[in-house]
Protein backbone atom coordinates (compact mmCIF):
# COMPACT_ATOMS: atom_id res chain seq x y z
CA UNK A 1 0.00 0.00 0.00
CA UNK A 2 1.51 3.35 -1.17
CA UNK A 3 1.83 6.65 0.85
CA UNK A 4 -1.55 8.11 -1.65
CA UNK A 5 -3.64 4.76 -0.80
CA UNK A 6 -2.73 5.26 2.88
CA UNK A 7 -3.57 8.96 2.78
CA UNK A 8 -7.20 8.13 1.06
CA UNK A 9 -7.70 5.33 3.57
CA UNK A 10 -6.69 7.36 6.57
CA UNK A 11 -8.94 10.14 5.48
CA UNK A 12 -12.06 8.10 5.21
CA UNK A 13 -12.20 6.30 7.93
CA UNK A 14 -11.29 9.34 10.63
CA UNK A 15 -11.98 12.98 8.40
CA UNK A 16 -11.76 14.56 11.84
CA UNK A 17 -7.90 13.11 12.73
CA UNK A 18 -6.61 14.33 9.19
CA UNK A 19 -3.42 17.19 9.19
CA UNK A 20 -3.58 20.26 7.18
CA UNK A 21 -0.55 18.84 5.58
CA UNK A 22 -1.70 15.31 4.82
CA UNK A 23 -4.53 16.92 3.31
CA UNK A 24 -2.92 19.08 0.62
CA UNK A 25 -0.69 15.95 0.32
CA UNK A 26 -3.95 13.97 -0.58
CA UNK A 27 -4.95 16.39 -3.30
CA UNK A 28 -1.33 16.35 -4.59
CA UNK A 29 -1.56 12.71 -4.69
CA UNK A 30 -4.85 13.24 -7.00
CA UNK A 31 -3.39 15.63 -9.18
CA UNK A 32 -4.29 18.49 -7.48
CA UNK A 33 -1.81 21.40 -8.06
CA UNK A 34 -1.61 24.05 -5.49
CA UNK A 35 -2.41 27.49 -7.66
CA UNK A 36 -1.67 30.23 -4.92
CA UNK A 37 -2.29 30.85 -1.28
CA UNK A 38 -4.74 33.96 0.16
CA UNK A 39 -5.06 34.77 3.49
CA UNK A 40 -5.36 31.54 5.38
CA UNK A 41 -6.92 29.85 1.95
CA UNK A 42 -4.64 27.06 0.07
CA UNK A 43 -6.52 26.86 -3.17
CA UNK A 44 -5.62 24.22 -5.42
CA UNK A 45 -7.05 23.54 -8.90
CA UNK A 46 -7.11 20.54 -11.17
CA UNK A 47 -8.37 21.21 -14.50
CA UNK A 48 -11.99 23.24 -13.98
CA UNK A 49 -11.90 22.00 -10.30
CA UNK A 50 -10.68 24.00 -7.55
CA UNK A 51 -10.54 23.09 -3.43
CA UNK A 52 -10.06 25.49 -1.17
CA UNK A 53 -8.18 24.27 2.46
CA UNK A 54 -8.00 25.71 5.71
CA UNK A 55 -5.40 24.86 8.47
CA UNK A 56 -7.16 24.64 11.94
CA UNK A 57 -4.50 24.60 14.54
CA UNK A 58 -2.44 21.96 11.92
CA UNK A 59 -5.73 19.95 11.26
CA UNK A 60 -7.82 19.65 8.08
CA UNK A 61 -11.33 21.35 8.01
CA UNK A 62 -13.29 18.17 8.57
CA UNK A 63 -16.23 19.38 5.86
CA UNK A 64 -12.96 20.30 3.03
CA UNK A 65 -12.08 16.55 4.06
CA UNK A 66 -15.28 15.62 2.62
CA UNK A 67 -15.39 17.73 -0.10
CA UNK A 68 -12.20 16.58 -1.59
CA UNK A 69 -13.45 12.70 -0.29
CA UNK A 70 -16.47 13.51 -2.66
CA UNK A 71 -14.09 15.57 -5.72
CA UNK A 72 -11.72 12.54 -5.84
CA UNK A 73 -14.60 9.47 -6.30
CA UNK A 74 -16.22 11.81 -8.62
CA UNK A 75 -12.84 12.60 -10.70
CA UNK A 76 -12.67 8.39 -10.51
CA UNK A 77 -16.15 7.51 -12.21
CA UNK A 78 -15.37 10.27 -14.82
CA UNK A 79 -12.15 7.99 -15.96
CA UNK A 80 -14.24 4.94 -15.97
């Protein structure tokens, strides 16, 4: 199991116990690019998608968890 699969797995099953950084490492791992950073936004953009993140005290937003959850299995039945 690679460090991506472990990432996705991780963020699953506990969306509340992810890290700021092993979130924008999640949407790297997905292709994700980060595009700029304003204010205390991270915005990263993959083709016509974009994800804004939010550190919380060095923990992901629980909800921008989600939302990226949701971006990548969407992203994933596109390819199919």
């Amino acid at each position: 199991m690679g460090r991506c699969d472990k990432l996705l797995t991780h963020a699953r099953n506990n969306p509340r116990g992810l890290r700021f950084s092993e979130l924008c490492g999640l949407a790297e791992c997905f292709g994700w690019v980060h595009a700029r950073t304003r204010g205390s936004h991270r915005i990263y953009k993959l083709r016509e998608h974009t994800m804004s993140f939010q550190d919380a005290n060095g923990y992901a937003k629980p909800y921008q968890v989600r939302q990226l959850l949701e971006a990548i299995d969407s992203l994933r039945q596109e390819g199919e």
